[in-house]
C-alpha atoms as a PDB file:
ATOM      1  CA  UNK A   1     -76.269  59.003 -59.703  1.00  0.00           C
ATOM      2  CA  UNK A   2     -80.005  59.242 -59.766  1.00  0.00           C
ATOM      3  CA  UNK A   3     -82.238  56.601 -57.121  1.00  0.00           C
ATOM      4  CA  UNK A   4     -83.715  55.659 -60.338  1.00  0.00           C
ATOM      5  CA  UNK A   5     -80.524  54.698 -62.310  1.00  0.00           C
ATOM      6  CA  UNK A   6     -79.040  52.975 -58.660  1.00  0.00           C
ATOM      7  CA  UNK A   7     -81.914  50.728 -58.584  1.00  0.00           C
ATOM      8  CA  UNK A   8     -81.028  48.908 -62.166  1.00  0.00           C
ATOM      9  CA  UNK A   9     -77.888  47.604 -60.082  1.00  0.00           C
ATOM     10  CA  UNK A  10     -79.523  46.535 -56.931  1.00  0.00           C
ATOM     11  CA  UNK A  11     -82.306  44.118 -58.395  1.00  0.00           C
ATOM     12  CA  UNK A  12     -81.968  40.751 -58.095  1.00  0.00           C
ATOM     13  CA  UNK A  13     -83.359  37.473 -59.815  1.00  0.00           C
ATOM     14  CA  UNK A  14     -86.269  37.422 -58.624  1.00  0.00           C
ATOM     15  CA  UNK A  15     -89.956  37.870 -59.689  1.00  0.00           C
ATOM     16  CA  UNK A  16     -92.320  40.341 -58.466  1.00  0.00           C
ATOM     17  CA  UNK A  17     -96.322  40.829 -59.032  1.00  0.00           C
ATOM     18  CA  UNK A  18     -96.859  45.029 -58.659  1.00  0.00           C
ATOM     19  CA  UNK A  19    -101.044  46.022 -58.479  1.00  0.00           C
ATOM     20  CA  UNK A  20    -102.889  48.927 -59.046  1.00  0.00           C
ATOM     21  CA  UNK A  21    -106.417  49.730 -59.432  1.00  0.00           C
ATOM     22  CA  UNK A  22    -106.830  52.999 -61.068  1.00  0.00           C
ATOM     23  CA  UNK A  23    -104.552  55.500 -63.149  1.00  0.00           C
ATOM     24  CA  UNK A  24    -106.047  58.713 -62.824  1.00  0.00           C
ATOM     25  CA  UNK A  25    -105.303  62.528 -61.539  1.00  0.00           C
ATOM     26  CA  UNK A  26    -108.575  61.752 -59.036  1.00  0.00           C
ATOM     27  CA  UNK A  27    -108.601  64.341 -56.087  1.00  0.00           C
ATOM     28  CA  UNK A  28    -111.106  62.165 -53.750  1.00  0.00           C
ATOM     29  CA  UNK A  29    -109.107  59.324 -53.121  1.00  0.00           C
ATOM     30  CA  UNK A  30    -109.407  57.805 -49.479  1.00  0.00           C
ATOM     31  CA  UNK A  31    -108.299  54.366 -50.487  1.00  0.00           C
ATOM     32  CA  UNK A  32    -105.126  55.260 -51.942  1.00  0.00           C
ATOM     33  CA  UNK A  33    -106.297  53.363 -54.797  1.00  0.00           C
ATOM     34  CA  UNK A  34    -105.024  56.233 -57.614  1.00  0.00           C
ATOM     35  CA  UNK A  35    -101.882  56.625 -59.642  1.00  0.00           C
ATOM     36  CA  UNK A  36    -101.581  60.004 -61.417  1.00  0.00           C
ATOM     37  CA  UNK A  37    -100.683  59.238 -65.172  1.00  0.00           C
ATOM     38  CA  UNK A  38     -97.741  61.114 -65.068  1.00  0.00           C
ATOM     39  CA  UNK A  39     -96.317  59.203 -62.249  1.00  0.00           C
ATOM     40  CA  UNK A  40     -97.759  55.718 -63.735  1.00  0.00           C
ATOM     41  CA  UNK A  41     -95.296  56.646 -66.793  1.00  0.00           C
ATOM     42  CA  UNK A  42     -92.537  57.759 -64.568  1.00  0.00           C
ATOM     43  CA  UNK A  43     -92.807  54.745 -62.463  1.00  0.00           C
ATOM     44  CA  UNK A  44     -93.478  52.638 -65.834  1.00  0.00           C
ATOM     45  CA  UNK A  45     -90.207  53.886 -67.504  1.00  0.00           C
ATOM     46  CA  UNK A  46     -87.905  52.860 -64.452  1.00  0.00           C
ATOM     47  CA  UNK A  47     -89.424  48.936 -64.925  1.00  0.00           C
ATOM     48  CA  UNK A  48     -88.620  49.496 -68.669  1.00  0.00           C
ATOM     49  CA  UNK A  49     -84.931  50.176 -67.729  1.00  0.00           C
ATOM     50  CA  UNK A  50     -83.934  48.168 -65.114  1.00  0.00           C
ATOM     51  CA  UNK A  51     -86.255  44.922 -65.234  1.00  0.00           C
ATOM     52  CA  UNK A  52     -88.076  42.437 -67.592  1.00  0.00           C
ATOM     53  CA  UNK A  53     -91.563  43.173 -67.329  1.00  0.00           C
ATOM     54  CA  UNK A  54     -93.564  40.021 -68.367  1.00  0.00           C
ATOM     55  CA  UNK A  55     -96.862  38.278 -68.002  1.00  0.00           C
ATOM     56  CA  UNK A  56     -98.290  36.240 -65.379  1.00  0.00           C
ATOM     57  CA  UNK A  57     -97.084  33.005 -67.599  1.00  0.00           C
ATOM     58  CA  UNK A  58     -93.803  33.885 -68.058  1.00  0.00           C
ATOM     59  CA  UNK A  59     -92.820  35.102 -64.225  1.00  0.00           C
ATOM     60  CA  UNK A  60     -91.263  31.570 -63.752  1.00  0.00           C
ATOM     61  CA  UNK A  61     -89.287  31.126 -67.296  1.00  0.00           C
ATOM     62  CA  UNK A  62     -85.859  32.295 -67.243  1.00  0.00           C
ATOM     63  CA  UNK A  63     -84.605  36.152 -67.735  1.00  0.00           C
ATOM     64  CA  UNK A  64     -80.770  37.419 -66.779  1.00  0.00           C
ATOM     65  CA  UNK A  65     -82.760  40.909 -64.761  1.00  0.00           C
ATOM     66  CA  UNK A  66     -85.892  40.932 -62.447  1.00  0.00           C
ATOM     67  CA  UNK A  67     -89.081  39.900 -63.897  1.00  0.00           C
ATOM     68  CA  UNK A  68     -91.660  42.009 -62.831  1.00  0.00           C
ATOM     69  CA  UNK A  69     -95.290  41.382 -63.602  1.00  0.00           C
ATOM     70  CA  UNK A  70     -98.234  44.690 -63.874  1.00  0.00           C
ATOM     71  CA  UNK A  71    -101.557  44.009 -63.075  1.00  0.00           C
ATOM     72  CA  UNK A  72    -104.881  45.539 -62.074  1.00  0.00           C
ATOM     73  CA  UNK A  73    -107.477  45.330 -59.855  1.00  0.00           C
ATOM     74  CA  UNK A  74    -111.184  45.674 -60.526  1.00  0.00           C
ATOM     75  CA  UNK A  75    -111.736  46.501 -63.955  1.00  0.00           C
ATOM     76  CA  UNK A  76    -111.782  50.132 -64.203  1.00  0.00           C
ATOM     77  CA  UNK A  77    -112.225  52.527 -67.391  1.00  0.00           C
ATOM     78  CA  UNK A  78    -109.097  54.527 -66.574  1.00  0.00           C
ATOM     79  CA  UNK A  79    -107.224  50.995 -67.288  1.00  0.00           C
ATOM     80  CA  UNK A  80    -108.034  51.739 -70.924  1.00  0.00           C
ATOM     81  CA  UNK A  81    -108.622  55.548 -71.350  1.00  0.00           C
ATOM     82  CA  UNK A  82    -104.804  56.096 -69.302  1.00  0.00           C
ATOM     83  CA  UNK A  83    -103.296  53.212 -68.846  1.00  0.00           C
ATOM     84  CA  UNK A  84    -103.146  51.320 -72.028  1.00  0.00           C
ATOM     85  CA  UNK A  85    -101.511  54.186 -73.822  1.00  0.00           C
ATOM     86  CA  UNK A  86     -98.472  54.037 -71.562  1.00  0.00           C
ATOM     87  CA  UNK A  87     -98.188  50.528 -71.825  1.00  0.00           C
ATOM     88  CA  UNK A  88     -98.601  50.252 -75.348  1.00  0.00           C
ATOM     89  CA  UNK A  89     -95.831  53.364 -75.980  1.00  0.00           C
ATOM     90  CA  UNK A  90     -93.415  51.306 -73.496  1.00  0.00           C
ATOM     91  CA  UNK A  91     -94.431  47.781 -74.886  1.00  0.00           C
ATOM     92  CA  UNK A  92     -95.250  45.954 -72.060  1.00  0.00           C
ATOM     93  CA  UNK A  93     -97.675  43.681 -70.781  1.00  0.00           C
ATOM     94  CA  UNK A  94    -100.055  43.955 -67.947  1.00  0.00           C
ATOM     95  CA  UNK A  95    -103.005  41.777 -66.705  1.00  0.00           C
ATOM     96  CA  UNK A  96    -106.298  43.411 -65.628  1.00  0.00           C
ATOM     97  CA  UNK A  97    -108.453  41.757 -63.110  1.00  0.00           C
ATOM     98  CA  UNK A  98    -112.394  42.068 -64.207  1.00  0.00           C
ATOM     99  CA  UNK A  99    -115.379  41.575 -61.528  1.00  0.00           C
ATOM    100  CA  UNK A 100    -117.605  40.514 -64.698  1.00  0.00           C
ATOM    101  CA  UNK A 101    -121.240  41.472 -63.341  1.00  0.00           C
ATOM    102  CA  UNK A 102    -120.181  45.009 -62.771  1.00  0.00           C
ATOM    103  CA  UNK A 103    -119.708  45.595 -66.801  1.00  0.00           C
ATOM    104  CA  UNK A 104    -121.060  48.366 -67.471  1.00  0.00           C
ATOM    105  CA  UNK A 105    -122.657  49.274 -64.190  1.00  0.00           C
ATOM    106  CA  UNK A 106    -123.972  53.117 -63.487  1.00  0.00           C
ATOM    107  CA  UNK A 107    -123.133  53.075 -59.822  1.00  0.00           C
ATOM    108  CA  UNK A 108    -119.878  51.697 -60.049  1.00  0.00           C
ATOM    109  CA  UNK A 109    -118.313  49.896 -57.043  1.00  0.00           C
ATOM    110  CA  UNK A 110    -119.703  50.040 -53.883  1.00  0.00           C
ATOM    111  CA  UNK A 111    -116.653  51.695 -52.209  1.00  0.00           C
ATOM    112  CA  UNK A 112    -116.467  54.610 -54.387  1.00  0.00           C
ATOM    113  CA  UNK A 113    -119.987  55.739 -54.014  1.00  0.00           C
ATOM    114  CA  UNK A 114    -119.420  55.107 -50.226  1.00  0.00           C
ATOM    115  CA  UNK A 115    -116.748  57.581 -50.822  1.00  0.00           C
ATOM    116  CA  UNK A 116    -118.604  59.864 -53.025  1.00  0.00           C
ATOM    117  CA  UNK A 117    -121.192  60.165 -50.829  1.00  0.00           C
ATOM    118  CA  UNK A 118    -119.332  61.594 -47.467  1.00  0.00           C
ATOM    119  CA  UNK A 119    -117.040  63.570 -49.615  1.00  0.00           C
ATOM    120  CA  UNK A 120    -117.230  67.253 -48.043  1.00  0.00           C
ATOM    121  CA  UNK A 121    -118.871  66.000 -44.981  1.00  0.00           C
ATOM    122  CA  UNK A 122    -117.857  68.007 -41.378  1.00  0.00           C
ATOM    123  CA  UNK A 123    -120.406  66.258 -39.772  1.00  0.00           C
ATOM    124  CA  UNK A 124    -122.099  62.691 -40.065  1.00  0.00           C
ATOM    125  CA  UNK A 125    -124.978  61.435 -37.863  1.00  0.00           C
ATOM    126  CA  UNK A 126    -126.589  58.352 -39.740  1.00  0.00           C
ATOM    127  CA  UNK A 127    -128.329  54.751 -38.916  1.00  0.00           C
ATOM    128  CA  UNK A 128    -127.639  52.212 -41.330  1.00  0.00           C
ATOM    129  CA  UNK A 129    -129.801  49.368 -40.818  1.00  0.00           C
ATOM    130  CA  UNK A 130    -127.639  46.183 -41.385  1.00  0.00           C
ATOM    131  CA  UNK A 131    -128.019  42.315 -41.106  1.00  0.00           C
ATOM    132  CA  UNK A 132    -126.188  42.058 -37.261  1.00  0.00           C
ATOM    133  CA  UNK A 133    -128.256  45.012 -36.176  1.00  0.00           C
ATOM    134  CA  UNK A 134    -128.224  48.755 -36.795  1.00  0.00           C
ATOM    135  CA  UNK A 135    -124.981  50.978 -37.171  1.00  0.00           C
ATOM    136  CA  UNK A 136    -125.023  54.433 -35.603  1.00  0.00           C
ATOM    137  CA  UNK A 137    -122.331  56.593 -36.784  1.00  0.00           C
ATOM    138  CA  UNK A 138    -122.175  60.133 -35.391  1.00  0.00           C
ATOM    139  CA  UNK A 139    -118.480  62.491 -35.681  1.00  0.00           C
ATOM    140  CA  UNK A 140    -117.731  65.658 -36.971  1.00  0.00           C
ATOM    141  CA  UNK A 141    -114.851  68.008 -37.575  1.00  0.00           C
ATOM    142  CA  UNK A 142    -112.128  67.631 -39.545  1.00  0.00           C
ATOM    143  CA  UNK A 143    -111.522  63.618 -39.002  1.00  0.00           C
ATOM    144  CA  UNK A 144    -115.483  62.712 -39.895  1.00  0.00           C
ATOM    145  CA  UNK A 145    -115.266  61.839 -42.877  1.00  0.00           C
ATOM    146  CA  UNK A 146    -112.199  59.173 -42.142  1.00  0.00           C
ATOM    147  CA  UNK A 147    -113.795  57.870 -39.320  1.00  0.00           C
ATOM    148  CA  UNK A 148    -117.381  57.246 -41.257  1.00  0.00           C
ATOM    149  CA  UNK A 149    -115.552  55.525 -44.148  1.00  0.00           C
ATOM    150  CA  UNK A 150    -113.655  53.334 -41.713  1.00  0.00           C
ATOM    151  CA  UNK A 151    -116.364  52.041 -39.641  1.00  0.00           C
ATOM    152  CA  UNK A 152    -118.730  51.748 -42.475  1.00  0.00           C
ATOM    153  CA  UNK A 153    -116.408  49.863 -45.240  1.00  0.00           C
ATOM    154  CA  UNK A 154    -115.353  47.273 -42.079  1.00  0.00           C
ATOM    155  CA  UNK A 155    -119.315  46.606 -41.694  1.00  0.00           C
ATOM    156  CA  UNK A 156    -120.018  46.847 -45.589  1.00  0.00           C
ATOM    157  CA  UNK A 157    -117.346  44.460 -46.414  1.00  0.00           C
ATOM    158  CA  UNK A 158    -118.226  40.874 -45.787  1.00  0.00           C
ATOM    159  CA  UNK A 159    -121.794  41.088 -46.594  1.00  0.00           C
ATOM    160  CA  UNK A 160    -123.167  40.873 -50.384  1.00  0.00           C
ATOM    161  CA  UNK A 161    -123.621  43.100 -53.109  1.00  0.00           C
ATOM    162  CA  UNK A 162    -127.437  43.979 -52.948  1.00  0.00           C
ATOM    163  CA  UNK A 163    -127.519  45.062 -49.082  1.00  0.00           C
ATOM    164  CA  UNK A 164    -124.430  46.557 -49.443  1.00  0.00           C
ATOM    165  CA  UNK A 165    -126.028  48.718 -52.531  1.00  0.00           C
ATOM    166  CA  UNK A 166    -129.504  49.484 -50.024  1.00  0.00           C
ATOM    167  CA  UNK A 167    -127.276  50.267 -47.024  1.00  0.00           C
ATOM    168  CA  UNK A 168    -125.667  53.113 -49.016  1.00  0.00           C
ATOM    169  CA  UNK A 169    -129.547  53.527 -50.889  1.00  0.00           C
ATOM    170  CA  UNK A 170    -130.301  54.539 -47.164  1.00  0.00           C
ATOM    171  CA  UNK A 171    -127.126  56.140 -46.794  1.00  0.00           C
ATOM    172  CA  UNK A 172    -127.822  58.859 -49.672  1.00  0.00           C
ATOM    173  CA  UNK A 173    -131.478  59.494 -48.419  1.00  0.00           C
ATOM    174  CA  UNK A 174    -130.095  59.950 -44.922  1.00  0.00           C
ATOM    175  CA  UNK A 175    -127.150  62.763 -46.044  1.00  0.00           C
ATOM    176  CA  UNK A 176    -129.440  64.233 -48.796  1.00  0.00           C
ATOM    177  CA  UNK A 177    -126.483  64.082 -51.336  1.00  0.00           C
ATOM    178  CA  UNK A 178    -126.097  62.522 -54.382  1.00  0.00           C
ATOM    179  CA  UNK A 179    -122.829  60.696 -55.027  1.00  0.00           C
ATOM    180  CA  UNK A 180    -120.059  63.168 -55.955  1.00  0.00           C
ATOM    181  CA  UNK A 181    -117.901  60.602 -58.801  1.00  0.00           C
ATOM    182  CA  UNK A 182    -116.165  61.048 -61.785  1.00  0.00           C
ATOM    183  CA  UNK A 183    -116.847  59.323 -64.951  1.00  0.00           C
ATOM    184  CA  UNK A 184    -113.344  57.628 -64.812  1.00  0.00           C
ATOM    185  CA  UNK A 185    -114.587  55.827 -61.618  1.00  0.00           C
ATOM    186  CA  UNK A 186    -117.106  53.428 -63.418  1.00  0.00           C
ATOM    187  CA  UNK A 187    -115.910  50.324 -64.515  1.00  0.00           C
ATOM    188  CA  UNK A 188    -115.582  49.052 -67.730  1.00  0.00           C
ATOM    189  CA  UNK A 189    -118.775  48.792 -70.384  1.00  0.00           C
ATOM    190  CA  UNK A 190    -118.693  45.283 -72.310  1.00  0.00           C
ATOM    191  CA  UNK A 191    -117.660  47.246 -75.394  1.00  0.00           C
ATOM    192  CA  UNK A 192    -114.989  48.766 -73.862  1.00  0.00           C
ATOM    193  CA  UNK A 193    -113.387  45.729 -72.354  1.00  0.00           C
ATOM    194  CA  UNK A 194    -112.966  44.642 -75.847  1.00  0.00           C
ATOM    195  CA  UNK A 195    -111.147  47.291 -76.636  1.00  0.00           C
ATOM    196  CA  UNK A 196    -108.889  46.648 -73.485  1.00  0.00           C
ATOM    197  CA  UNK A 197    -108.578  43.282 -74.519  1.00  0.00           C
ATOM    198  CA  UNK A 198    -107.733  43.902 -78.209  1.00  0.00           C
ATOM    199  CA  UNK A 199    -104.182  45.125 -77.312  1.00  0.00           C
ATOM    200  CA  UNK A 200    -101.622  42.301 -77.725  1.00  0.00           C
ATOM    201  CA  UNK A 201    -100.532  43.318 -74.459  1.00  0.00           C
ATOM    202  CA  UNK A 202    -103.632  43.398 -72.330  1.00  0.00           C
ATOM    203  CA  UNK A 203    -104.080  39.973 -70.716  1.00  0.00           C
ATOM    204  CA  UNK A 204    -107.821  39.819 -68.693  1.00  0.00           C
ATOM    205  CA  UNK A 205    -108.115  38.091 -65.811  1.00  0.00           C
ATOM    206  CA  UNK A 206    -111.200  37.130 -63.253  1.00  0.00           C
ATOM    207  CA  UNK A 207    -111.850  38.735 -60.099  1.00  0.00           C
ATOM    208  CA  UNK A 208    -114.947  37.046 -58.950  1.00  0.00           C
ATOM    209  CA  UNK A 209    -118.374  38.444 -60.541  1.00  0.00           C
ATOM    210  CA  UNK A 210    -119.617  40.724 -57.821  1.00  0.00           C
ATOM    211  CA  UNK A 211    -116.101  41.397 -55.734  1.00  0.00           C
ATOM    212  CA  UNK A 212    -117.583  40.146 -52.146  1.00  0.00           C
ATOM    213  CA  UNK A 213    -115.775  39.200 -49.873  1.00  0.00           C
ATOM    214  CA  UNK A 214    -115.303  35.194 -50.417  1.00  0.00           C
ATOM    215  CA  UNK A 215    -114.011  34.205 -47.223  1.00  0.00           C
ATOM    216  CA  UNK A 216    -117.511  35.390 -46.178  1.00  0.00           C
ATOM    217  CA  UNK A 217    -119.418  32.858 -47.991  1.00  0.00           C
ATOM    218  CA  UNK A 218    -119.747  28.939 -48.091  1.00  0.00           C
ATOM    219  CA  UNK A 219    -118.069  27.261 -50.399  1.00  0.00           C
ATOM    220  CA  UNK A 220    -120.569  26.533 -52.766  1.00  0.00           C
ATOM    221  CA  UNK A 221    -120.991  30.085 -53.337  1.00  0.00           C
ATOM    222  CA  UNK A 222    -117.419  30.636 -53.605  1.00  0.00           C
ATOM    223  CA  UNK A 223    -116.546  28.280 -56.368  1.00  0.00           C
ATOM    224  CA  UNK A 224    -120.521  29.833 -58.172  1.00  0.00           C
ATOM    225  CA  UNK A 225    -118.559  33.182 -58.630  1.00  0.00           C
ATOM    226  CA  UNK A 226    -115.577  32.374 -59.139  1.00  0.00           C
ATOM    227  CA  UNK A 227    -116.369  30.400 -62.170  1.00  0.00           C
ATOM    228  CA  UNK A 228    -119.057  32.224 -63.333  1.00  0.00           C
ATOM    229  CA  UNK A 229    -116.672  35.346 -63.829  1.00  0.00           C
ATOM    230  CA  UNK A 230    -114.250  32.815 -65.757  1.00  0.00           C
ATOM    231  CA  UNK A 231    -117.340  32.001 -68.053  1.00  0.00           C
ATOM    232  CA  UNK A 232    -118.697  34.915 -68.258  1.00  0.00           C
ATOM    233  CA  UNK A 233    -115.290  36.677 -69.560  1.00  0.00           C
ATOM    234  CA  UNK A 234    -114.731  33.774 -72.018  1.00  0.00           C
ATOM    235  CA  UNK A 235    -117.691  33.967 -73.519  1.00  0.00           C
ATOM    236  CA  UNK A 236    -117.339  37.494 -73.738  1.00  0.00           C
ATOM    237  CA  UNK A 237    -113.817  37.665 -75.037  1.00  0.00           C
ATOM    238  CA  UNK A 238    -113.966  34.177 -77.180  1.00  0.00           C
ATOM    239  CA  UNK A 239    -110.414  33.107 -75.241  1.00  0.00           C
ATOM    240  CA  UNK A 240    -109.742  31.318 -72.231  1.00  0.00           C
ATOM    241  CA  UNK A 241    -109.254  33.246 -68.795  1.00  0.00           C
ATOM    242  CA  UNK A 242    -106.339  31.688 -67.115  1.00  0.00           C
ATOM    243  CA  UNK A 243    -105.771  34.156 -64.153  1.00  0.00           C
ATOM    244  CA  UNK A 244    -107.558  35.505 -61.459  1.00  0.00           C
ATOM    245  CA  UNK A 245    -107.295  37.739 -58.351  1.00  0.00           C
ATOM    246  CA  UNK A 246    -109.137  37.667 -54.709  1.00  0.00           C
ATOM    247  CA  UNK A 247    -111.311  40.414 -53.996  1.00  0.00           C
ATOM    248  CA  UNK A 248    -109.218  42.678 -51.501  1.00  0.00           C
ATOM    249  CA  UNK A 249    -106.857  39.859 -51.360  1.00  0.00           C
ATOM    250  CA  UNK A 250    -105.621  39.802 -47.391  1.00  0.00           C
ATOM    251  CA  UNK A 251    -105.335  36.317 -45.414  1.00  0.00           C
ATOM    252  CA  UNK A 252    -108.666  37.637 -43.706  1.00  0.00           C
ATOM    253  CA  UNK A 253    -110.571  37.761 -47.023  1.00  0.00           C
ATOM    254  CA  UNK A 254    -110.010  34.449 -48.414  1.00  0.00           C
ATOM    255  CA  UNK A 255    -109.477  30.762 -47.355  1.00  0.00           C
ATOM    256  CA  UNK A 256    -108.727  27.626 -48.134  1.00  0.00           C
ATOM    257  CA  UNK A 257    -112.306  26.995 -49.874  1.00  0.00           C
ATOM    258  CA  UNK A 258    -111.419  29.900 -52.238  1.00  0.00           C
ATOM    259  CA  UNK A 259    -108.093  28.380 -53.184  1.00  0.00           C
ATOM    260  CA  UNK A 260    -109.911  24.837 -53.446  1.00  0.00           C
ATOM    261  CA  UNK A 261    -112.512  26.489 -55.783  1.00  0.00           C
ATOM    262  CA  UNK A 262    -109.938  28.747 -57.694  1.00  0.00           C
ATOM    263  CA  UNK A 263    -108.306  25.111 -58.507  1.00  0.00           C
ATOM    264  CA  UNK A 264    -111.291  23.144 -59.706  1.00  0.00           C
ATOM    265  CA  UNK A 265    -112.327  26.420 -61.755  1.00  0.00           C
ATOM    266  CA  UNK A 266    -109.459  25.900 -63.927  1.00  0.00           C
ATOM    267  CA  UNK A 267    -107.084  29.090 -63.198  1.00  0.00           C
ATOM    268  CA  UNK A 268    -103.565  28.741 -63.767  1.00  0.00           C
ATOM    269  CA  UNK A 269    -102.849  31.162 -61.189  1.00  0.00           C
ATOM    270  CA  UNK A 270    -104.394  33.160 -58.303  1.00  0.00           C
ATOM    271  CA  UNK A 271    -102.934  36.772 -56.904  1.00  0.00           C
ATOM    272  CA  UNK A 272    -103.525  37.948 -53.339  1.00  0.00           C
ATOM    273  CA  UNK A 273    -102.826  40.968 -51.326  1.00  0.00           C
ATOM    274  CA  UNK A 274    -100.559  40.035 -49.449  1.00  0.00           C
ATOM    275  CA  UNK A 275     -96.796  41.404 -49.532  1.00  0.00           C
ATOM    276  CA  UNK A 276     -93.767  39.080 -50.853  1.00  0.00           C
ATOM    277  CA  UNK A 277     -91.934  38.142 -53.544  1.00  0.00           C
ATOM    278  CA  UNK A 278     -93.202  35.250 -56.165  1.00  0.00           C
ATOM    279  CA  UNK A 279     -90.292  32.575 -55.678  1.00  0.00           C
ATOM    280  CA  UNK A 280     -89.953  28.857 -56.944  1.00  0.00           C
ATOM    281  CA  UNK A 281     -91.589  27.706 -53.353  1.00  0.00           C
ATOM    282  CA  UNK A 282     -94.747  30.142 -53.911  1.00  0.00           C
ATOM    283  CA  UNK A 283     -98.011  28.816 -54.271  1.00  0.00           C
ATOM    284  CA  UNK A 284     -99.601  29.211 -57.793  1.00  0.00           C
ATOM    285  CA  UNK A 285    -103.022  29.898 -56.535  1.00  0.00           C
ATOM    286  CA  UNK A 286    -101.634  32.387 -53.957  1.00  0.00           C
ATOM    287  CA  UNK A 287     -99.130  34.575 -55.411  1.00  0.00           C
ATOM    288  CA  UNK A 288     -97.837  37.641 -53.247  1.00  0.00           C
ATOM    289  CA  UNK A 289     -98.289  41.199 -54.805  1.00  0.00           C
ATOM    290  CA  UNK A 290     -96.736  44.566 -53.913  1.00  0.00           C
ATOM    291  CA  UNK A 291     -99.221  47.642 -54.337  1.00  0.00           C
ATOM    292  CA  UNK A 292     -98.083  50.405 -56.043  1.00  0.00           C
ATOM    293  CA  UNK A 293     -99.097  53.834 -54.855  1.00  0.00           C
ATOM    294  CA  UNK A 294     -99.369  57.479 -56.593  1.00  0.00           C
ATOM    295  CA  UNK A 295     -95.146  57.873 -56.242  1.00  0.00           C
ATOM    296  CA  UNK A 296     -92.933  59.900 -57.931  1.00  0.00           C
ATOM    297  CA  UNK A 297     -90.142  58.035 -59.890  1.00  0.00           C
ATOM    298  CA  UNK A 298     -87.502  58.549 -57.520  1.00  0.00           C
ATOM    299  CA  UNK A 299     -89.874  57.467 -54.705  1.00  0.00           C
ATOM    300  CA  UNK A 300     -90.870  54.426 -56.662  1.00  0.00           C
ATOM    301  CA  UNK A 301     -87.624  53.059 -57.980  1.00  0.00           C
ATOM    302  CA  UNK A 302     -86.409  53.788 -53.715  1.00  0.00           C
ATOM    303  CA  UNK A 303     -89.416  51.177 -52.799  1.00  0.00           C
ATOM    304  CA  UNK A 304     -88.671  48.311 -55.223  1.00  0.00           C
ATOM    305  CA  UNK A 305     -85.264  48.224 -54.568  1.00  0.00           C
ATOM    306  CA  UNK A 306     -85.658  46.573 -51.367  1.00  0.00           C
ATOM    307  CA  UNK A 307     -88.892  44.284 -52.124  1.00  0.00           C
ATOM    308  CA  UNK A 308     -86.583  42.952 -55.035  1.00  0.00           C
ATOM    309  CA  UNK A 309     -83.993  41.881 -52.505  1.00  0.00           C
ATOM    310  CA  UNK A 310     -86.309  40.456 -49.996  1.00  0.00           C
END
């Protein structure tokens, strides 16, 4: 007997939140943040066979197999150009996290035109000027490219949007090379989160407007954009936005200010990063996930086994 058909036997009652950010064949991928869309319907069918797969609301009511919850990260256009068709062949519901003042955005997320930007680099020697002083980054051969992305991204994170966006400005004049992204990269036009949203098993959620880093900012600021991406999706979709999701989601990226402002926003519920299983003690507005990488079925019905049974 198959991994895949073992697994339907080993699950236990218990409810788990699964994440992923992109479904796409995408070859530049340093943040393991892709799922092929043949192994998003292998992994896909196994949760059809051996689980309930429900939404956020329901991952507390009562089901005789494990409830498993889908969602999404970011907001990207690959959510509705490859995702939603497997979804909508399988019937089941997921919940897409949208950073609402990116809609529609040419450059995309910061991250990926970081990415796009050293992709094919053997050798990086660059000053980014930054708030807490200038960042010299100078490697070559085969690990260059890793090491740049690591040290930038840890510098890039916790600071906002706009000198994030002229750090990499300076970034691309320094390396002389346009950002190399696909199309499937950008996130979501306004029109085309309508479409997302249109499916009876699409539920949108909030993920902040401009996905920094909240821990990184006073509270005040916190609780600004995290309801003003809960208004600005309501308005937008005419329904109320009961969900949202931390930026990045680690214990190091949020505190208690978040979950204080997450509250008095109005949000039924709140997803981190951060591994577990969603029990009866779990916190509403700090519900564990479990990412999903690009695995074959066999390798993905071998991983969930075991988070089921923690």
């Amino acid at each position: 007997m198959s991994v895949a058909r073992q697994v339907t036997r080993r699950l236990t009652r218990r409810s788990l939140i699964l994440l992923y950010h992109r479904i796409t064949a995408e070859t530049n991928d340093p943040f393991s943040l892709c799922v092929s869309p043949k192994r998003f319907e292998e992994q896909l069918e196994i949760l059809h066979r051996c689980s309930d797969v429900v939404t956020l609301d329901e991952l507390d009511s009562h089901a005789k197999r494990e409830r498993v919850a889908i969602t999404f990260d970011d907001g990207y256009l690959d959510n509705l150009e490859q995702a939603l068709p497997v979804v909508e062949r399988l019937g089941l519901p997921i919940t897409v996290f949208v950073t609402s003042a990116t809609l529609g955005s040419a450059k995309g997320f910061w991250w990926d035109r970081l990415a796009g930007l050293l992709q094919g680099q053997s050798e990086v020697d660059v000053t980014v000027a930054l708030p807490a002083g200038p960042l010299r980054i100078r490697v070559s051969g085969q690990a260059a490219v890793r090491q740049a992305l690591d040290a930038l991204q840890r510098r890039l994170r916790p600071l906002s949007v706009d000198v994030i966006e002229r750090a990499l400005d300076e970034l691309e004049g320094q390396l002389e090379q346009v950002p190399l992204q696909s199309s499937s990269a950008l996130p979501l036009t306004r029109d085309e989160l309508l479409q997302l949203a249109a499916s009876p098993l699409v539920t949108i959620g909030a993920h902040t407007t401009d996905h920094r880093l909240l821990g990184a900012r006073p509270a005040e600021e916190q609780l600004d954009t995290i309801a003003r991406s809960k208004a600005d999706l309501e308005t937008l979709l005419g329904r109320e936005v009961r969900h949202f999701a931390y930026p990045f989601g680690d214990s190091a990226s949020f505190d208690h200010h978040s979950v204080d402002a997450v509250r008095v926003a109005g949000f039924r519920t709140a997803c981190t990063t951060e591994r577990g299983n969603v029990t009866r003690w779990s916190n509403p507005l700090s519900l564990p996930r479990r990412m999903v990488f690009d695995w074959g079925g066999e390798t993905f019905a071998e991983r969930i086994a075991p988070w089921s049974a923690r």
